[in-house]
C-alpha atoms as a PDB file:
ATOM      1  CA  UNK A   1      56.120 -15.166 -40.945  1.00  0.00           C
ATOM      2  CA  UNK A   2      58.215 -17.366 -38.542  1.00  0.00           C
ATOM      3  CA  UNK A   3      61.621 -17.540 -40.063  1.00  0.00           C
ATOM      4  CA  UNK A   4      64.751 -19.378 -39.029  1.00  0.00           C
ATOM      5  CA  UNK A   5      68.411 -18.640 -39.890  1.00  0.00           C
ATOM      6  CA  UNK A   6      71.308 -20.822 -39.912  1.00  0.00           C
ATOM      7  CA  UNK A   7      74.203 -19.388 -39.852  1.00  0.00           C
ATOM      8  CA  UNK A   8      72.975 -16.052 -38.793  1.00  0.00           C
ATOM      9  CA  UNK A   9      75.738 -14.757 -36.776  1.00  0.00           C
ATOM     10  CA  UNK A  10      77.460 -14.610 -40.269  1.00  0.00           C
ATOM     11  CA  UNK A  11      78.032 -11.655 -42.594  1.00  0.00           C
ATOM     12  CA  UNK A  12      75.186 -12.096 -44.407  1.00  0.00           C
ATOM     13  CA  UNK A  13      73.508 -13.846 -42.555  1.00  0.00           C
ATOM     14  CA  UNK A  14      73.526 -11.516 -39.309  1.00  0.00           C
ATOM     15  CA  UNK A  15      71.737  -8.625 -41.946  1.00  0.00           C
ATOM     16  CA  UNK A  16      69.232 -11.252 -43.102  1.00  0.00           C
ATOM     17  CA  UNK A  17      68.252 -11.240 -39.649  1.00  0.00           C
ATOM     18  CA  UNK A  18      67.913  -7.376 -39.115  1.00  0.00           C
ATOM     19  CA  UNK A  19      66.343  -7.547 -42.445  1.00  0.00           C
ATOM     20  CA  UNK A  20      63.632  -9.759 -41.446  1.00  0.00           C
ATOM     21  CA  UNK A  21      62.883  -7.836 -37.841  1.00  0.00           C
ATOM     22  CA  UNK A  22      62.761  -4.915 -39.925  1.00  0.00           C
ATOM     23  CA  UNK A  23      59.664  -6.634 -41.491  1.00  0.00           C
ATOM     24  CA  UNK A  24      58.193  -7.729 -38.173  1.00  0.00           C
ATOM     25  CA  UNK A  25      58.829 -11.280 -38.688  1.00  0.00           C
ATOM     26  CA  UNK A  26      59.278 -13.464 -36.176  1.00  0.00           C
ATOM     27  CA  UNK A  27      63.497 -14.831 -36.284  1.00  0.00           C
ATOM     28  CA  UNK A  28      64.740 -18.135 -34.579  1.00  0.00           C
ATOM     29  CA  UNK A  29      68.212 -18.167 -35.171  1.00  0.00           C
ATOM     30  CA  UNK A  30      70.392 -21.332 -34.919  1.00  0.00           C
ATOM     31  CA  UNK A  31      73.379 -21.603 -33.432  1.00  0.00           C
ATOM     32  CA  UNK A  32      75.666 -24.632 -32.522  1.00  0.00           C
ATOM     33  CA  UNK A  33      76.896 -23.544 -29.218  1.00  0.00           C
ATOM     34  CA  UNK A  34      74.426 -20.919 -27.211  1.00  0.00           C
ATOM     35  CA  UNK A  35      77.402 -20.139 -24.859  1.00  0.00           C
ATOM     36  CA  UNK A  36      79.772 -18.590 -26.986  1.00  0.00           C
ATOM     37  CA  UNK A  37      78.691 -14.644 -27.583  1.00  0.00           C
ATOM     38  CA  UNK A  38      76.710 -14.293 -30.672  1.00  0.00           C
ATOM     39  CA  UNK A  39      75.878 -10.487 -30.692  1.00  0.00           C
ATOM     40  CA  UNK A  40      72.020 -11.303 -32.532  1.00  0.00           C
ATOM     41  CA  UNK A  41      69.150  -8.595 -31.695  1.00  0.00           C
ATOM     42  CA  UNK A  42      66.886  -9.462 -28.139  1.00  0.00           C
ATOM     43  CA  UNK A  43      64.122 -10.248 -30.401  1.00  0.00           C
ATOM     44  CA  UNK A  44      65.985 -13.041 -31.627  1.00  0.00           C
ATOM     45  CA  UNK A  45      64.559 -16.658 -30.456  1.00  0.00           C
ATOM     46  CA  UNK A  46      67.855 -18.719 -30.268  1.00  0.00           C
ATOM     47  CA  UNK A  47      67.930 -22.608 -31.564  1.00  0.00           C
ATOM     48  CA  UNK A  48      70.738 -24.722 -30.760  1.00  0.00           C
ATOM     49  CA  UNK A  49      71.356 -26.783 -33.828  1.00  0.00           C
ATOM     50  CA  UNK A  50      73.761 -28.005 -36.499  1.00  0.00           C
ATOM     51  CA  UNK A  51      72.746 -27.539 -40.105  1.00  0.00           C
ATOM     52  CA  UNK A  52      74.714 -30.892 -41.290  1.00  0.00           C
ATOM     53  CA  UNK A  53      72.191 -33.298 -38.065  1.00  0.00           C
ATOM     54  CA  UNK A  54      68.859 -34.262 -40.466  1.00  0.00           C
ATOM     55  CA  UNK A  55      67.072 -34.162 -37.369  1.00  0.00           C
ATOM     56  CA  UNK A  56      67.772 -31.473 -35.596  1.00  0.00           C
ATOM     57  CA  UNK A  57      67.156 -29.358 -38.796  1.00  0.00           C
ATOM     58  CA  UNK A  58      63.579 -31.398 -39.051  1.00  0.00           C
ATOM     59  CA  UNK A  59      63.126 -30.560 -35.148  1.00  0.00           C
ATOM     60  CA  UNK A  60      64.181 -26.540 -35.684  1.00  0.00           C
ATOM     61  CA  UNK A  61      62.088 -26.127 -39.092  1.00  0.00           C
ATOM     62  CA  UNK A  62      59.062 -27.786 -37.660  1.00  0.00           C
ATOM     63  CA  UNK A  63      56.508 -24.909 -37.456  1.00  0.00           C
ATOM     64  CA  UNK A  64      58.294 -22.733 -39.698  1.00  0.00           C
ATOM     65  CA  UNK A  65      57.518 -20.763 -42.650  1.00  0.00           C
ATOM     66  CA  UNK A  66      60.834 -20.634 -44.571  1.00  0.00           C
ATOM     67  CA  UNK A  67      64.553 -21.512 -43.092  1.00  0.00           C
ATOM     68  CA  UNK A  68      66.975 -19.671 -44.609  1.00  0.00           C
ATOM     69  CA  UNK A  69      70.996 -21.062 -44.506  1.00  0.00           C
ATOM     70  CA  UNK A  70      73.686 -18.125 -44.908  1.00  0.00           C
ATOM     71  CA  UNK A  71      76.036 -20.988 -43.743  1.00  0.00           C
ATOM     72  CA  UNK A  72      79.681 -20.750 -44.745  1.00  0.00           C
ATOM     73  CA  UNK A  73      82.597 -22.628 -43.950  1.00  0.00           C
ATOM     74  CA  UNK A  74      86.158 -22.010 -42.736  1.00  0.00           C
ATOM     75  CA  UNK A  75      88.962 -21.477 -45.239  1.00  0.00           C
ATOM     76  CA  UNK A  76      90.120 -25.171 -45.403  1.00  0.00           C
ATOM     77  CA  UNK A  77      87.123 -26.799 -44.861  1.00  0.00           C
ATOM     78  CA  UNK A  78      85.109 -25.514 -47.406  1.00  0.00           C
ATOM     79  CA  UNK A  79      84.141 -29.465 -48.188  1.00  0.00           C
ATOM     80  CA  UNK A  80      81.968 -28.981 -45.218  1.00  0.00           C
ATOM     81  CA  UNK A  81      79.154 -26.820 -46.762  1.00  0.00           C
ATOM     82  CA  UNK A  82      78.151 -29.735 -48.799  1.00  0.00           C
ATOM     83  CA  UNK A  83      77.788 -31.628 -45.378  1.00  0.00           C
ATOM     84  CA  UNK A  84      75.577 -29.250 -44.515  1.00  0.00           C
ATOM     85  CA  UNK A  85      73.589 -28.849 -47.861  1.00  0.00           C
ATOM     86  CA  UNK A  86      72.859 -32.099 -47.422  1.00  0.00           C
ATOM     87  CA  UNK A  87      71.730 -31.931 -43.917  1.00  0.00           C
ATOM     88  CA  UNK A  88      69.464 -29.471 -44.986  1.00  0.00           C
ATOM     89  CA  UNK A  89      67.657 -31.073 -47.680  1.00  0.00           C
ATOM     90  CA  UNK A  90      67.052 -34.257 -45.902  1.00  0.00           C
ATOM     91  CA  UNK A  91      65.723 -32.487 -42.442  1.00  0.00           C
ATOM     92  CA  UNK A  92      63.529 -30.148 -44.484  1.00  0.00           C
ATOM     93  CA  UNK A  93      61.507 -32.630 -45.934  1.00  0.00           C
ATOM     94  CA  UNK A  94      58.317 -33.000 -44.866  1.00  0.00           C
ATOM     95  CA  UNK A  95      58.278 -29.745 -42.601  1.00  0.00           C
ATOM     96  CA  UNK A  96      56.630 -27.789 -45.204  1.00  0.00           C
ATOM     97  CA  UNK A  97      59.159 -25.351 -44.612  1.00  0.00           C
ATOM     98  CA  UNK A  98      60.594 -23.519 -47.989  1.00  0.00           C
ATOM     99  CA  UNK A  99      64.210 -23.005 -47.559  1.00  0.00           C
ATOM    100  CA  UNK A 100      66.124 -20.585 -49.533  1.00  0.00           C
ATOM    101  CA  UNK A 101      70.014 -21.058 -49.442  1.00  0.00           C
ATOM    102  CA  UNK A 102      72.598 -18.209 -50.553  1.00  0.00           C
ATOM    103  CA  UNK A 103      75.118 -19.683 -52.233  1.00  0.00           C
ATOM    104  CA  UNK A 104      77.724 -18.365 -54.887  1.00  0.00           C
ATOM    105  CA  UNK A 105      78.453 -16.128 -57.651  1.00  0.00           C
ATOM    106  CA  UNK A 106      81.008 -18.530 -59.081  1.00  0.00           C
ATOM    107  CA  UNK A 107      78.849 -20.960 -60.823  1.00  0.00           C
ATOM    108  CA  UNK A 108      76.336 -18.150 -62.146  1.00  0.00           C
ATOM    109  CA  UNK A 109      77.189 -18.173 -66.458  1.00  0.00           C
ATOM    110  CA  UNK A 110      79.137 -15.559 -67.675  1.00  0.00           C
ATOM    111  CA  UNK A 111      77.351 -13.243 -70.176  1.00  0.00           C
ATOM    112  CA  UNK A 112      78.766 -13.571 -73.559  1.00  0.00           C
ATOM    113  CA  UNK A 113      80.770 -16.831 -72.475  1.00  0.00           C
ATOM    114  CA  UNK A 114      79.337 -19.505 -74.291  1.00  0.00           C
ATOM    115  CA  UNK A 115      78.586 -21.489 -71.682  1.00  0.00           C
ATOM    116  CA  UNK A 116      81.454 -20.902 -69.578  1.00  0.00           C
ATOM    117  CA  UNK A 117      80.876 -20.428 -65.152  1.00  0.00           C
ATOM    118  CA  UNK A 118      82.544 -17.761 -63.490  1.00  0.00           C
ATOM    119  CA  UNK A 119      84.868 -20.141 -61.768  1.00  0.00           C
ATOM    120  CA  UNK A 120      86.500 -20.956 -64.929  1.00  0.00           C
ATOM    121  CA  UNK A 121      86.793 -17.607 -66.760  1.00  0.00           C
ATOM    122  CA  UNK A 122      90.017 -16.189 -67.067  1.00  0.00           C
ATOM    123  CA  UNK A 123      91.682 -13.972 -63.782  1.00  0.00           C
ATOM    124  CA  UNK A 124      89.599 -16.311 -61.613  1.00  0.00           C
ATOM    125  CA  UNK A 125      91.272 -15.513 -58.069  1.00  0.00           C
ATOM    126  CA  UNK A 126      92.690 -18.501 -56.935  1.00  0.00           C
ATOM    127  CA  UNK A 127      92.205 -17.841 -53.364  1.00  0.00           C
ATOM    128  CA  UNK A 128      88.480 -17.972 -53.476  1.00  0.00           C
ATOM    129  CA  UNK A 129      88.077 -21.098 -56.081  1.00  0.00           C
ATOM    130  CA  UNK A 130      88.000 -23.614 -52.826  1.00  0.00           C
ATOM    131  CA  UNK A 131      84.737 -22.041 -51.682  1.00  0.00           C
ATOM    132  CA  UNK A 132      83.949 -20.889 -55.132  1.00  0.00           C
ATOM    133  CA  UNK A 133      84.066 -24.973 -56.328  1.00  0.00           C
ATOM    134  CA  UNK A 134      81.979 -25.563 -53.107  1.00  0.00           C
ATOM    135  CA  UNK A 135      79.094 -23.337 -53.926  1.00  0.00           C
ATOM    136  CA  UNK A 136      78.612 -25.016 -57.157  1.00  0.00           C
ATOM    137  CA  UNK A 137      78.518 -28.522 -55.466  1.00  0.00           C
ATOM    138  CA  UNK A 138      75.663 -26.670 -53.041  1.00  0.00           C
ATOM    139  CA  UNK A 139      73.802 -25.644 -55.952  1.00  0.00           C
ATOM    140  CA  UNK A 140      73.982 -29.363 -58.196  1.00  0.00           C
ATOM    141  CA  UNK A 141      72.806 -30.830 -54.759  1.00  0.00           C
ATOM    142  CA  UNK A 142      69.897 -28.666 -54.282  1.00  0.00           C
ATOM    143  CA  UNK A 143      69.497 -28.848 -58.365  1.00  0.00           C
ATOM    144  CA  UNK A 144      68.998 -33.003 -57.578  1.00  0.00           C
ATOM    145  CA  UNK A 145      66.884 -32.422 -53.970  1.00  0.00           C
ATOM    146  CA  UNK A 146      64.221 -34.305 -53.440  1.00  0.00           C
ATOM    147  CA  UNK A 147      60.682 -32.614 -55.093  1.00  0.00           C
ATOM    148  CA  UNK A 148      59.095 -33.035 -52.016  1.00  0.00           C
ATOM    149  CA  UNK A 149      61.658 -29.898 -50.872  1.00  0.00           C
ATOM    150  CA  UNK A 150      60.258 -26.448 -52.028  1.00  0.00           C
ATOM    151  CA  UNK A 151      63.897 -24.006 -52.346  1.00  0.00           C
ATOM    152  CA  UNK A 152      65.498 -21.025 -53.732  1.00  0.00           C
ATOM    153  CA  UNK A 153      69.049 -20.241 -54.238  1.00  0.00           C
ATOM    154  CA  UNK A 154      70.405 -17.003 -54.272  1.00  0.00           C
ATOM    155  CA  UNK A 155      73.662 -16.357 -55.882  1.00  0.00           C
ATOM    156  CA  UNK A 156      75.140 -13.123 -55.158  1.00  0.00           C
ATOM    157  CA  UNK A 157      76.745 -10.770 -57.360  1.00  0.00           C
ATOM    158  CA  UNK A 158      80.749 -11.518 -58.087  1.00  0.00           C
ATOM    159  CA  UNK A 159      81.681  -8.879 -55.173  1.00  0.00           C
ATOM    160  CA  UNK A 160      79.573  -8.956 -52.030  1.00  0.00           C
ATOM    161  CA  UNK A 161      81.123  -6.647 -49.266  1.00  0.00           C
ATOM    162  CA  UNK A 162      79.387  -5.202 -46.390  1.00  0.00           C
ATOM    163  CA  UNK A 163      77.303  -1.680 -47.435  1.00  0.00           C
ATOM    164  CA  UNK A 164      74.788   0.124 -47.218  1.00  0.00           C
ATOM    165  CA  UNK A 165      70.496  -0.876 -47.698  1.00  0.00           C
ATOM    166  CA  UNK A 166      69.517   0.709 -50.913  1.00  0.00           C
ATOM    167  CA  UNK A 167      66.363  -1.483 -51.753  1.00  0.00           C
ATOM    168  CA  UNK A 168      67.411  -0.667 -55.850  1.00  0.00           C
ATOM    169  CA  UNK A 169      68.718  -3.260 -57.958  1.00  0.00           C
ATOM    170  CA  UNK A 170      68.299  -5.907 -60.323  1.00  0.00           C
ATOM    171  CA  UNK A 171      67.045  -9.604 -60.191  1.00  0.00           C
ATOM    172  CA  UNK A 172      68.303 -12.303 -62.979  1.00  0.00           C
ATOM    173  CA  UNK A 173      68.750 -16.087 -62.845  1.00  0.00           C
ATOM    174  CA  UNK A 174      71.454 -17.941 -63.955  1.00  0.00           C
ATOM    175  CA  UNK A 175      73.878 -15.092 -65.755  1.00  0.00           C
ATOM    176  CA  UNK A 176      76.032 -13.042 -63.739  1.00  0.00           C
ATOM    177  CA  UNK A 177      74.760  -9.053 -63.548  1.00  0.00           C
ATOM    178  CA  UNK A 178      77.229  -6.703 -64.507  1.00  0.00           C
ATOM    179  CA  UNK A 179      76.720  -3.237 -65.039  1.00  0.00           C
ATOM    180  CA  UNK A 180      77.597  -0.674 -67.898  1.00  0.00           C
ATOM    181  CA  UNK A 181      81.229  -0.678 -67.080  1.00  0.00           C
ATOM    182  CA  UNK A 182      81.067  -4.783 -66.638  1.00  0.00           C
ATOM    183  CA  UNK A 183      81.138  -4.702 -62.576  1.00  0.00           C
ATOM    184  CA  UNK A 184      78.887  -6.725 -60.735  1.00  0.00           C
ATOM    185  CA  UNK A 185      78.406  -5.717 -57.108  1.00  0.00           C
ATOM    186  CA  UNK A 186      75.920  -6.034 -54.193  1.00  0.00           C
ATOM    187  CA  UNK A 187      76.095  -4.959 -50.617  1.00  0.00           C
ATOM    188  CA  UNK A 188      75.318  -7.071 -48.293  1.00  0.00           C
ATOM    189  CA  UNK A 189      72.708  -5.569 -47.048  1.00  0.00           C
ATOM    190  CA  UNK A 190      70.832  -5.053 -50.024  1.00  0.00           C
ATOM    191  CA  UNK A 191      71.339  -9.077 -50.671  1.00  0.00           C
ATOM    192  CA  UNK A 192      69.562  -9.920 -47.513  1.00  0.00           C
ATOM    193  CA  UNK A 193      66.512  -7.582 -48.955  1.00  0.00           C
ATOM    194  CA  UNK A 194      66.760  -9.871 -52.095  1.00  0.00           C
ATOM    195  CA  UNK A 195      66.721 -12.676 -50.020  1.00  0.00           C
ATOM    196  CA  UNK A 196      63.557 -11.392 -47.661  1.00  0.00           C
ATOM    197  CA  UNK A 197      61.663 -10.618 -50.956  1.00  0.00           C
ATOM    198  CA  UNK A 198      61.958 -13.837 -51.638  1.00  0.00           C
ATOM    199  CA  UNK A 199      60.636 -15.203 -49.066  1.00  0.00           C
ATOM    200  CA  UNK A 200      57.570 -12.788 -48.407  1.00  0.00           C
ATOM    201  CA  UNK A 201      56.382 -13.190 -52.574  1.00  0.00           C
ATOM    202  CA  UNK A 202      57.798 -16.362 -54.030  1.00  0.00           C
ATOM    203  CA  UNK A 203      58.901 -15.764 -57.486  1.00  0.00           C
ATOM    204  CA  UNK A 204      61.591 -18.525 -57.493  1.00  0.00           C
ATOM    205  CA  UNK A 205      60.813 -21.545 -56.237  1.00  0.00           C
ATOM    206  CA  UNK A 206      62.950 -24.793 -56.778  1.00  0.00           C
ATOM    207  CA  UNK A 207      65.107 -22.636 -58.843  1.00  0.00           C
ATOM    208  CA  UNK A 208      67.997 -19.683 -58.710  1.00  0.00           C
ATOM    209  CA  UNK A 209      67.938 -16.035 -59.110  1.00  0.00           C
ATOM    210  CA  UNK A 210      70.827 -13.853 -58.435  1.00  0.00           C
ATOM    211  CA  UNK A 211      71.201  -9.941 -57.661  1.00  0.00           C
ATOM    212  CA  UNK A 212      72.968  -7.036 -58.858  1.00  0.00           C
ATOM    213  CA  UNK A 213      73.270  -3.188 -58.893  1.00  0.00           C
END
């Protein structure tokens, strides 16, 4: 498949990319200025782009399979990744193009809450409600995106820290994962396989799944 990343020089989304060479696919990756180091594979074919310009999104998806956005904002401008949701969602249109976003664990439900997000459950840490409140903006956009726009959001598990590639866990939808001891963790790593899954055998489409160990 011909794939294209935003945000790829990211955490997660630099392993989506060696995830997805793994698989022989062929990887554009954007980035917004080509002369600043980037450190992506030589197989990569770079893109300059900004996820938040319509058209150069509809220019850079154009002959793609599925675009992928691992985009994620500074601390302080976390506002921004609705800019860019939206940027998105209008340039995708009429590419035929999937695109699957990761987003957040923070608006995934809490099992046993009644109801109640991750965000707003007790011993929230305050530092990462900003981009935590962000992420569920992302998701009630793409929730409202045009039909025309085929996505899937992935929402992580509540800790997502660089790891090791397992290929073992589990897939839900809208409840947080938590294991027998009530963590829920995923590497990195083992998200972009999630994510790659995904987008080789559609099982998810205009809707969210999330992964777990």
């Amino acid at each position: 498949m011909r794939i294209t990343v935003f945000g790829a020089t990211g955490n997660v989304g630099s392993r989506v990319v060696t995830e997805a060479l793994t698989r022989g696919h062929r990887v554009t990756a954007v980035v917004r200025d080509p002369a600043k180091p980037h450190g992506l594979p030589s197989a990569v074919t770079l893109a300059v782009g900004d996820a938040r310009d319509p058209e150069d999104v509809a220019r850079i998806a154009a002959g793609q399979d599925v675009v992928i956005t691992a985009t994620r904002p500074l601390p302080g401008s976390e506002h921004e990744l609705a800019v860019a949701t939206r940027g998105l969602l209008a340039g995708i249109a009429g590419t035929g193009a999937r695109l699957l976003a990761v987003g957040g664990a923070g608006n995934l439900l809490v099992p046993g809450g009644g109801g109640t997000v991750l965000v707003d459950s007790p011993g929230f840490p305050d530092e990462i409600r900003p981009i935590a409140l962000a992420c569920g903006e992302q998701f009630d956009l793409y929730r409202a995106a045009d039909p025309e726009v085929d996505w899937t959001y992935l929402s992580p598990a509540a800790v997502l820290e660089p790891g090791v590639r397992t290929g073992r866990f589990r897939i839900g939808r809208d409840e947080l994962l938590v294991d027998a001891a009530g963590d829920s963790a995923i590497s990195m790593e083992d998200l972009a396989v999630a994510l790659l899954d995904e987008a080789e055998r559609p099982a998810h489409r205009r809707a969210r799944f999330t992964a777990a160990y």
